[in-house]
C-alpha atoms as a PDB file:
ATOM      1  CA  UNK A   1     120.607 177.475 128.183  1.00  0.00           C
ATOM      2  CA  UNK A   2     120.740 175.667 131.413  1.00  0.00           C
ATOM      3  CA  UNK A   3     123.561 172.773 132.106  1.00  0.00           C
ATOM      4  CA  UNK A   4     122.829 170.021 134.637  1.00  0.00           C
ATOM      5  CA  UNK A   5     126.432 168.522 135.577  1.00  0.00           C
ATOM      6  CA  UNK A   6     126.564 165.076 137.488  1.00  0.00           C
ATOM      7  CA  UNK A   7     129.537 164.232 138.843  1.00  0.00           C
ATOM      8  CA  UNK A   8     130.524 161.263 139.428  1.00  0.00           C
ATOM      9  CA  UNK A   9     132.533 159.027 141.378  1.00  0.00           C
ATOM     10  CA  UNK A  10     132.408 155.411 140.425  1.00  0.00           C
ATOM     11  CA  UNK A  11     134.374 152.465 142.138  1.00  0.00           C
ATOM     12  CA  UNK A  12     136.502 150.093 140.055  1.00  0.00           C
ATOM     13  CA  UNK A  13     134.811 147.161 141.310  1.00  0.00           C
ATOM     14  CA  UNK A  14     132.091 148.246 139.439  1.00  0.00           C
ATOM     15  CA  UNK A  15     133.475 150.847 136.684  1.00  0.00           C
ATOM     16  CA  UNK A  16     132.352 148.830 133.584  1.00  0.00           C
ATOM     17  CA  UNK A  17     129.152 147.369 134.774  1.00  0.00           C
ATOM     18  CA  UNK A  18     128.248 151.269 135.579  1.00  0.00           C
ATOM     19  CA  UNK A  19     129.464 152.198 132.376  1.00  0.00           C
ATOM     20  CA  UNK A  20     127.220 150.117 130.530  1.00  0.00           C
ATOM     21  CA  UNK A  21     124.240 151.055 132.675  1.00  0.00           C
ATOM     22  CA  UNK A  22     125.171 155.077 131.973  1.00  0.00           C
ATOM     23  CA  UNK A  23     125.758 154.586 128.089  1.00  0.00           C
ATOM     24  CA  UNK A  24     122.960 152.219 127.254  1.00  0.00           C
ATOM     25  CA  UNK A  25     120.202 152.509 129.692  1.00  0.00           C
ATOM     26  CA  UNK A  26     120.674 155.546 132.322  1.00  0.00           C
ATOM     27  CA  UNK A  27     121.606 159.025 129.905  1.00  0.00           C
ATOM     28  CA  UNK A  28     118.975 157.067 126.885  1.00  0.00           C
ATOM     29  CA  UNK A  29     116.545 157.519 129.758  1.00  0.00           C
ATOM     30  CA  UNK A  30     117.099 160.492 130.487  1.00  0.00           C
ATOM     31  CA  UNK A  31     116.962 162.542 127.281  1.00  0.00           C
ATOM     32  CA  UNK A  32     113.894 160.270 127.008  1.00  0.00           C
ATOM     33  CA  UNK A  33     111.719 162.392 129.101  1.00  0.00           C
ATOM     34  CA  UNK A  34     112.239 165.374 126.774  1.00  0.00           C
ATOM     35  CA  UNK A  35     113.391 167.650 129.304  1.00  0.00           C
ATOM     36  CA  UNK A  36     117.080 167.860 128.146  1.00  0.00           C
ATOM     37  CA  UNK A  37     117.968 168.202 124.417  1.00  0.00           C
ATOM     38  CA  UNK A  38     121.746 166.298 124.537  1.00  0.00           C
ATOM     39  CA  UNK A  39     124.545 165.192 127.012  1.00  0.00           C
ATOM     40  CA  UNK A  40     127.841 164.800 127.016  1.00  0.00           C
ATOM     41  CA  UNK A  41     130.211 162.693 129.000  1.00  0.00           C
ATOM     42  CA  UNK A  42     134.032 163.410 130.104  1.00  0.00           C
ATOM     43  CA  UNK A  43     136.181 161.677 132.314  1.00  0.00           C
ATOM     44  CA  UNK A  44     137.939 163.970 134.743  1.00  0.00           C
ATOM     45  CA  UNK A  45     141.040 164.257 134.399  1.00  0.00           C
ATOM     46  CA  UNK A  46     142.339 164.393 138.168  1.00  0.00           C
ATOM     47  CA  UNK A  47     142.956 161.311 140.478  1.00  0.00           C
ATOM     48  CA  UNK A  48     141.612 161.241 143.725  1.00  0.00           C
ATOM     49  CA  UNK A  49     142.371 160.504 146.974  1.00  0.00           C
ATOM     50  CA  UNK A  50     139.803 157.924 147.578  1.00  0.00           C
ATOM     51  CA  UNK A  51     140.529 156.337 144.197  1.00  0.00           C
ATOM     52  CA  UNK A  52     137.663 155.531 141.404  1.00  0.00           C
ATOM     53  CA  UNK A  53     137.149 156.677 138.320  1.00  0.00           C
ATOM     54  CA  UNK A  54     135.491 160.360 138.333  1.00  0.00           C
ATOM     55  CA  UNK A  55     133.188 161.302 135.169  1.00  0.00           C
ATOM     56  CA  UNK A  56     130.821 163.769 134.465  1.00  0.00           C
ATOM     57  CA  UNK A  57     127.655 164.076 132.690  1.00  0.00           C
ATOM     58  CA  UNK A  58     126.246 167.112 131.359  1.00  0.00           C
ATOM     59  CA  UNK A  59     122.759 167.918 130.254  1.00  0.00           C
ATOM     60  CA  UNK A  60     121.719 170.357 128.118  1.00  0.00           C
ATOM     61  CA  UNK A  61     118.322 172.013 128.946  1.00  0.00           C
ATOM     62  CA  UNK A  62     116.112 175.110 127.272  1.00  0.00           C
ATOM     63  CA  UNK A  63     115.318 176.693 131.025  1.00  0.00           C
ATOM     64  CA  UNK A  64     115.864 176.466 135.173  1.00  0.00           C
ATOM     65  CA  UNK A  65     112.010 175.776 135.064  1.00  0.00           C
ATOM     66  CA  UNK A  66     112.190 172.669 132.505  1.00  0.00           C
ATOM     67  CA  UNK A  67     114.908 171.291 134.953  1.00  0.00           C
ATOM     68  CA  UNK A  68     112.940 171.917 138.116  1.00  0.00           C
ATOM     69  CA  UNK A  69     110.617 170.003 136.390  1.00  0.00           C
ATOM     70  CA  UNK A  70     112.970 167.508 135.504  1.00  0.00           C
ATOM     71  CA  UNK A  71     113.661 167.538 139.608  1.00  0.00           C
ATOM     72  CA  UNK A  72     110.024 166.996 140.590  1.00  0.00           C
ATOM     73  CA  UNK A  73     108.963 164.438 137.783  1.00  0.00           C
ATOM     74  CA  UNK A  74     111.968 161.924 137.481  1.00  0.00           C
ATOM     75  CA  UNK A  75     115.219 162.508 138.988  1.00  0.00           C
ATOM     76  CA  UNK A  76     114.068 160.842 142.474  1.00  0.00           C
ATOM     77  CA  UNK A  77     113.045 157.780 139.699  1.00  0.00           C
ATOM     78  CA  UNK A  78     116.761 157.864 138.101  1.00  0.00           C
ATOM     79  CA  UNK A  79     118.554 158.322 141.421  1.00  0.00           C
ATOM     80  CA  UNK A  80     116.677 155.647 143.529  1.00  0.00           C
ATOM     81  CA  UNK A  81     117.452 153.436 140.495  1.00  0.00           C
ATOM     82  CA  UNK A  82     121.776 154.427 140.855  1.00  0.00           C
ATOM     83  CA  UNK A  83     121.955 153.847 144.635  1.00  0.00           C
ATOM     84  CA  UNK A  84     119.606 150.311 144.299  1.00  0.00           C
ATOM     85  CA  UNK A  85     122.246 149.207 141.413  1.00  0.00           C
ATOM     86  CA  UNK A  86     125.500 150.445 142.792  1.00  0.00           C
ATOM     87  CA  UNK A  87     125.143 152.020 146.803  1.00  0.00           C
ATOM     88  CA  UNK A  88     128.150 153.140 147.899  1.00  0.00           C
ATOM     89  CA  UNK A  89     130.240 152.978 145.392  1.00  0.00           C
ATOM     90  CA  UNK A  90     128.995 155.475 143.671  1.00  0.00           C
ATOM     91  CA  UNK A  91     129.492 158.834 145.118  1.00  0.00           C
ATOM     92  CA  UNK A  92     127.822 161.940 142.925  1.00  0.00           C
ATOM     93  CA  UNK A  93     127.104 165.535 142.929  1.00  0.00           C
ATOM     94  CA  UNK A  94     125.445 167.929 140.553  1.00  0.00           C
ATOM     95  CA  UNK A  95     125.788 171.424 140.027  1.00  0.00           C
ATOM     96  CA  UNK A  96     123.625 173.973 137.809  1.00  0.00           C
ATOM     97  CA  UNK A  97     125.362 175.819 135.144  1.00  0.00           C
ATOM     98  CA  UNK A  98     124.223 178.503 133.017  1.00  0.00           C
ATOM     99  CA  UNK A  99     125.315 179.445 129.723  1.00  0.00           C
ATOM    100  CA  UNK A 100     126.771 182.666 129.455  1.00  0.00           C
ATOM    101  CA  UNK A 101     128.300 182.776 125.976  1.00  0.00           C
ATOM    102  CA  UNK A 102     130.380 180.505 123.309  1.00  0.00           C
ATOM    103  CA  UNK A 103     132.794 181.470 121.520  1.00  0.00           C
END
């Protein structure tokens, strides 16, 4: 099992308008294409120096290949759409996780 974090840092000027977008419209979307089977959002739990609100997303995928898919078939799509709505005040980064074990 493959996670694909976002992180993200959001601006208060536009914290609950992004919220909204994520909840209803953005993570919907993206477990639409059928590449990711759930996701899960959490605040983080550390203030930063630049100030915001930092959250991240994490999405929950069978294989690296189904997410390089994921890369080449929407994610320029989804992340045009972020920047258009919000620019710079929205900072993110994403990191790829792999599942070793639960317990």
């Amino acid at each position: 099992m493959i996670i694909y974090n976002v992180t993200t840092n959001i601006h208060e000027s536009v914290h609950d308008q992004w919220m909204i977008w994520m909840q209803h419209k953005h993570i919907p979307e993206i477990l639409a294409t059928g590449k990711f089977s759930s996701a899960r959002m959490v605040r983080v739990l550390i203030e930063e120096e630049m100030g915001g609100v930092t959250y991240s997303v994490q999405y929950i995928t069978d294989s690296k290949e189904t997410l390089e898919r994921y890369y080449q078939e929407d994610a320029p799509t989804f992340r045009e759409e972020g920047v258009k709505l919000f620019g710079d005040k929205m900072l993110a980064f994403r990191t790829e996780l792999e599942l070793i074990s639960d317990h």
